[in-house]
Protein backbone atom coordinates (compact mmCIF):
# COMPACT_ATOMS: atom_id res chain seq x y z
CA UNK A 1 70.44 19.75 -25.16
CA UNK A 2 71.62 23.45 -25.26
CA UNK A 3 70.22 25.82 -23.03
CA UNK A 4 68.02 27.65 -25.50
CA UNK A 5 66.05 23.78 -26.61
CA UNK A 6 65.89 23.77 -22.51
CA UNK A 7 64.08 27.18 -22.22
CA UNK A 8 61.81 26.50 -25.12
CA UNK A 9 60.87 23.08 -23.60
CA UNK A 10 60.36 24.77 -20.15
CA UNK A 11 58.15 27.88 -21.71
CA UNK A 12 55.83 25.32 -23.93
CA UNK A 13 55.31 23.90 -20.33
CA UNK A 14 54.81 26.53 -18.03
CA UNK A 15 51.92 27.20 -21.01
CA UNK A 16 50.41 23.66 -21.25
CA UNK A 17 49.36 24.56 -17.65
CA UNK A 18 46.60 27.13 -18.93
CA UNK A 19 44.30 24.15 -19.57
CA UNK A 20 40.45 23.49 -18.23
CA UNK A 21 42.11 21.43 -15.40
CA UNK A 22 44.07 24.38 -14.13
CA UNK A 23 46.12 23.66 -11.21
CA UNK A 24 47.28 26.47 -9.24
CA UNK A 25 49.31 24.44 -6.62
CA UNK A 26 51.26 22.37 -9.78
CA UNK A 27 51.61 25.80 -11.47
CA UNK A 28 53.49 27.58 -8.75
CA UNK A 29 55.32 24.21 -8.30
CA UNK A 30 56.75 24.42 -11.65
CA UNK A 31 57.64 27.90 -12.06
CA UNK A 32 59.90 27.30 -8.72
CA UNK A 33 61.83 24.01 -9.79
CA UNK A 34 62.38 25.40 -13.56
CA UNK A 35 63.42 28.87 -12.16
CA UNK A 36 66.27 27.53 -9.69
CA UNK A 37 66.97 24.79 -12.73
CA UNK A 38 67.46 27.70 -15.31
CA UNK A 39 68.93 30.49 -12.75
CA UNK A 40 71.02 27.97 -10.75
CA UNK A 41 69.66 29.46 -7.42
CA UNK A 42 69.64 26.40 -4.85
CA UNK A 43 66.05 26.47 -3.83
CA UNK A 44 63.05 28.63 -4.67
CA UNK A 45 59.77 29.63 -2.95
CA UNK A 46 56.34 31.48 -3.65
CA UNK A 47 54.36 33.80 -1.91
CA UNK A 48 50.49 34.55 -3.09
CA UNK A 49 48.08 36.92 -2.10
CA UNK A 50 44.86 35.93 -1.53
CA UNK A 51 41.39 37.48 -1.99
CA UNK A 52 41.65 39.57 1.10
CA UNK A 53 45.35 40.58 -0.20
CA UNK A 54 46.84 38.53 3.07
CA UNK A 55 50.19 36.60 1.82
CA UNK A 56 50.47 32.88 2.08
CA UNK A 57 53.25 30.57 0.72
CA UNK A 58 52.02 28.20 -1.86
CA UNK A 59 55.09 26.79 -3.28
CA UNK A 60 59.10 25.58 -2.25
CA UNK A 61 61.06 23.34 -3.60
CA UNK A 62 62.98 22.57 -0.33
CA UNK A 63 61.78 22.33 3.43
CA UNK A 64 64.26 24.90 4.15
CA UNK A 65 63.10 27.58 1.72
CA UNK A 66 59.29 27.27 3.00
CA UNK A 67 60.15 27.55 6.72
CA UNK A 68 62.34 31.18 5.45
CA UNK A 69 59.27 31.98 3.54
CA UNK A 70 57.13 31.29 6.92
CA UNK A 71 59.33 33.27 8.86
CA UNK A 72 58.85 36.29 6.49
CA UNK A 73 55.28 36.39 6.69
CA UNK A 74 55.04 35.85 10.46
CA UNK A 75 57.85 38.35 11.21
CA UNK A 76 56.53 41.04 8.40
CA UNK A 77 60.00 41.51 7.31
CA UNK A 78 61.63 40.52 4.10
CA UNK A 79 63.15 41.75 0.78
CA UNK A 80 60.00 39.73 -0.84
CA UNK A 81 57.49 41.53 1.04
CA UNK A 82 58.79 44.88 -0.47
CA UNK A 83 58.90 43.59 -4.00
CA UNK A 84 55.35 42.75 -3.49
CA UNK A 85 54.46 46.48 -1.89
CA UNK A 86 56.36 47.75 -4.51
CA UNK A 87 56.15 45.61 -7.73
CA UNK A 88 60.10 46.16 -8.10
CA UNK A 89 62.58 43.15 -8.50
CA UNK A 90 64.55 43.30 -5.11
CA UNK A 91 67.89 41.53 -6.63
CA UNK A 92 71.63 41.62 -5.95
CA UNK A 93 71.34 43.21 -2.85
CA UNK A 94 74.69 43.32 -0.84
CA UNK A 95 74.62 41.74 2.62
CA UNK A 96 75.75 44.14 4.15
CA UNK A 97 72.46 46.25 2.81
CA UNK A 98 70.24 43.21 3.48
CA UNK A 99 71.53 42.67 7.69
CA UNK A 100 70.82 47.05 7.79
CA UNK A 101 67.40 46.78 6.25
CA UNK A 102 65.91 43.34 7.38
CA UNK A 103 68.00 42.09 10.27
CA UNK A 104 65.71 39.21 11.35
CA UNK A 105 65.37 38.03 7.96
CA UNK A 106 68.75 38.06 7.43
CA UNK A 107 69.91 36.39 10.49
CA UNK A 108 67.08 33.42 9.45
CA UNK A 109 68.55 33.43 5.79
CA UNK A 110 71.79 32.55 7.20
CA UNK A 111 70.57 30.15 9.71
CA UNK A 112 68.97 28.09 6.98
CA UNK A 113 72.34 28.30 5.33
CA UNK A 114 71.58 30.87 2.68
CA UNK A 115 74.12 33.29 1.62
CA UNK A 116 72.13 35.21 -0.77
CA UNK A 117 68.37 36.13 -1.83
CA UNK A 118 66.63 37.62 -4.86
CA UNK A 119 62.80 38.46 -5.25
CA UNK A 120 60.80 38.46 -8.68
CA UNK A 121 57.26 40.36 -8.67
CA UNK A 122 54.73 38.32 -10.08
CA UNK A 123 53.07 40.75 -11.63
CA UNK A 124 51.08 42.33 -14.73
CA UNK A 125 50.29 45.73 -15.74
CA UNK A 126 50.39 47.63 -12.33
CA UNK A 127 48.62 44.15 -10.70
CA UNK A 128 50.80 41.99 -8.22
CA UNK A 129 49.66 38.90 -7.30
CA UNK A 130 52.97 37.16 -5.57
CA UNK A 131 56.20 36.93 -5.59
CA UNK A 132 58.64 34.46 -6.65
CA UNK A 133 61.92 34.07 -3.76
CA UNK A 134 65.48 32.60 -4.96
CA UNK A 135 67.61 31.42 -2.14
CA UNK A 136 71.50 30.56 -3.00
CA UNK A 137 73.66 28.72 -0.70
CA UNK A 138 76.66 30.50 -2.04
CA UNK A 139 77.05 34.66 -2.27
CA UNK A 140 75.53 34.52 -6.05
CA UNK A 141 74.82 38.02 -8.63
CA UNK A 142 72.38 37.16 -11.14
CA UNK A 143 73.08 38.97 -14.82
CA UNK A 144 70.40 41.11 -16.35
CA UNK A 145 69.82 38.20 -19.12
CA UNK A 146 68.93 35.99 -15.41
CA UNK A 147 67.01 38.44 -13.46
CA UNK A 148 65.00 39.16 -17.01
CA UNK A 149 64.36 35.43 -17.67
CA UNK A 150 63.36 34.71 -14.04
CA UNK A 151 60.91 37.81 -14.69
CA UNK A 152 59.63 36.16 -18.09
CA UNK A 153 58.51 32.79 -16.23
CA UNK A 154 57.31 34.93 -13.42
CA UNK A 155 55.13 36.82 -15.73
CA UNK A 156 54.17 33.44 -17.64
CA UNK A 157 52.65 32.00 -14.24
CA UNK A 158 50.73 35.41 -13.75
CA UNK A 159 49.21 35.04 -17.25
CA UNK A 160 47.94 31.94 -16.24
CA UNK A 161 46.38 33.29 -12.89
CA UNK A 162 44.92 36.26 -14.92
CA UNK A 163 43.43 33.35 -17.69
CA UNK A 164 41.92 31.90 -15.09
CA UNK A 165 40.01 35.17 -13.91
CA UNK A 166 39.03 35.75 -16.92
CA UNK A 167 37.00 32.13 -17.55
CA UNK A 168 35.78 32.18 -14.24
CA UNK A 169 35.19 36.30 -13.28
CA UNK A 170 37.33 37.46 -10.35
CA UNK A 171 34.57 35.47 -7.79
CA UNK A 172 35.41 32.00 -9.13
CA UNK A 173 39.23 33.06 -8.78
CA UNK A 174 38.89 34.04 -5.47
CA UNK A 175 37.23 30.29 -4.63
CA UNK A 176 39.67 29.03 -6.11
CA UNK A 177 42.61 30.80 -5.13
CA UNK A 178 41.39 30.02 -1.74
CA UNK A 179 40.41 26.59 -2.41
CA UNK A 180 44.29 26.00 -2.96
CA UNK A 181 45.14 27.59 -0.07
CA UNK A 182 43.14 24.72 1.69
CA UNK A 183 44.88 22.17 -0.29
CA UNK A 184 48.26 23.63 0.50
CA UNK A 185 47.07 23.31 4.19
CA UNK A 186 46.16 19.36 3.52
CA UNK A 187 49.59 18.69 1.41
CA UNK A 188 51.43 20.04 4.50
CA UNK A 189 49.84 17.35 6.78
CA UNK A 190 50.24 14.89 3.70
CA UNK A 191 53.55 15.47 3.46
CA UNK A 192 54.37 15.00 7.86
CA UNK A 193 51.88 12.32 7.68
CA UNK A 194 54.04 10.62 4.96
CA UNK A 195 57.29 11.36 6.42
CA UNK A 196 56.34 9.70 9.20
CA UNK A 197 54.97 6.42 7.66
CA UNK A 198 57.33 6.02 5.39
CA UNK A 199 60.52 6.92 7.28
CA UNK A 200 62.05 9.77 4.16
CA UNK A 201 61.73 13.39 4.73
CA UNK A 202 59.69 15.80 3.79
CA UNK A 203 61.20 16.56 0.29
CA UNK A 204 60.84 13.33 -0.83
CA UNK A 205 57.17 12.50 0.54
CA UNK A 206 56.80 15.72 -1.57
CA UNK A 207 57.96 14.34 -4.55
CA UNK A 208 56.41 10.84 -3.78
CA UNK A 209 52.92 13.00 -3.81
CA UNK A 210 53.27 15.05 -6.57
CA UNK A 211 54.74 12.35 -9.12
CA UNK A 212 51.39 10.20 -7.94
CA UNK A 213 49.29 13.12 -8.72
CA UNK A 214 51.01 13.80 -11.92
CA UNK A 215 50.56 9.85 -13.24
CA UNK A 216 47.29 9.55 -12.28
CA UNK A 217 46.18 13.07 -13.47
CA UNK A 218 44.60 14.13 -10.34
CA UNK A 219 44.77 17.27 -8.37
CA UNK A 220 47.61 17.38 -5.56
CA UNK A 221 44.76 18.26 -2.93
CA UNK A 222 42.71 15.06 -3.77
CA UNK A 223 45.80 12.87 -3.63
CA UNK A 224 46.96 14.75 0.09
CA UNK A 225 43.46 14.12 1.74
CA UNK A 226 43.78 10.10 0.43
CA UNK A 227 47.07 10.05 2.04
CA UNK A 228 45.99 11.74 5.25
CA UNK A 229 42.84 9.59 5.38
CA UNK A 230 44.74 6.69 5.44
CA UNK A 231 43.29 5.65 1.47
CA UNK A 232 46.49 5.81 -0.39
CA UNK A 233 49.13 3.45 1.36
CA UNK A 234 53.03 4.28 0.90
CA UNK A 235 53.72 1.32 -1.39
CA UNK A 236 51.76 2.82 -4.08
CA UNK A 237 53.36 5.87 -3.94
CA UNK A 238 56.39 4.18 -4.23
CA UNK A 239 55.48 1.70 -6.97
CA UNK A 240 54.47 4.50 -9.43
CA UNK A 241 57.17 6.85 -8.33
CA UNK A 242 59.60 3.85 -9.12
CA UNK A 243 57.78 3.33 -12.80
């Protein structure tokens, strides 16, 4: 498949997601894997704001990425938190430039084994609602084509936030925005309590969650409070991961 069949494919589904059944939390998910798939970063996170305009992360496609993330937010230092301030792309920033203007981050980057960062503004019009964070293991320059593609399914996943303000008015968003802040909360404890049980890290009780949720058409949220309650055993998880 050449890459231009790939990015067509990966556009028609970012848009399929702007359906009655909107998920936020499968949403986000998406726009990370396809954006380190089609930028060949090495893992990707996302930051959203909430209706008070306080950051949270809501998406990471490694364990790694999401505790970087965390440290951003509890720290109040990052390259991500100014693209968010400022609505700007923060991209192809030397390290040198990056230890002189966020040390801590920085020296966290690196501990995670990150070599290099980039941050895309989720964003629309003069509104930001998050930001979308590309880690790469290896010192790595994105091209204008990359940084303007990662901005394209950036912009594609804020379309779909907006869409859903306008069915529901900005109230309904709100609920809902922090409805999947909750279920974030409860696929965090899913994903430990799954770890656990079934001996696999986190990543994969991840995947083992979301491909269930996927199958079986239900929200990520609903499946993460079955698994926490004890409902959904690990064989089943396994069985239709396996199918």
């Amino acid at each position: 498949m050449s890459r231009e069949q790939r990015l067509t494919e990966v556009f028609v589904e970012l848009a399929d997601t702007l359906v009655d059944d909107f998920d936020v939390l499968d949403l986000l998910q998406t726009l990370c894997e396809r954006s380190v798939e089609l930028l060949q970063a090495d893992a990707a996170g996302l930051i959203l704001a909430d209706q008070r305009s306080v950051l949270h992360v809501m998406a990471s496609t490694t364990d790694e990425a999401r505790l970087v993330e965390l440290f951003v937010l509890q720290n109040d230092e990052g390259p991500c938190l100014d693209c968010f301030s400022t609505g700007k792309r923060i991209v192809n920033i030397d390290l040198a430039e990056v230890a002189e203007r966020w040390p801590r981050f920085h020296a966290a980057t690196m501990a995670a084994g990150y070599r290099s960062t980039h941050a895309i503004p989720l964003r629309l019009r003069g509104q930001i609602l998050g930001v979308l964070n590309l880690f790469c293991i290896e010192r790595a320059t994105l091209s204008d084509s990359d940084v303007d593609l990662g901005q394209a399914l950036s912009d594609i996943a804020t379309v779909g936030l907006l869409h859903e303000r306008t069915l529901r008015q900005a109230e309904v968003l709100s609920e809902q925005l922090q409805s999947a802040l909750n279920s974030r909360v409860l696929l965090e404890q899913a994903k430990g309590v799954l770890s656990e049980r079934a001996q696999i890290d986190v990543d994969e009780a991840f995947r083992l969650l979301r491909t269930y949720a996927r199958r079986n058409h239900q929200q990520l949220g609903t499946v993460a409070t079955a698994v926490i309650d004890g409902i959904l055993p690990v064989h089943l998880l396994r069985s239709t991961a396996d199918r």
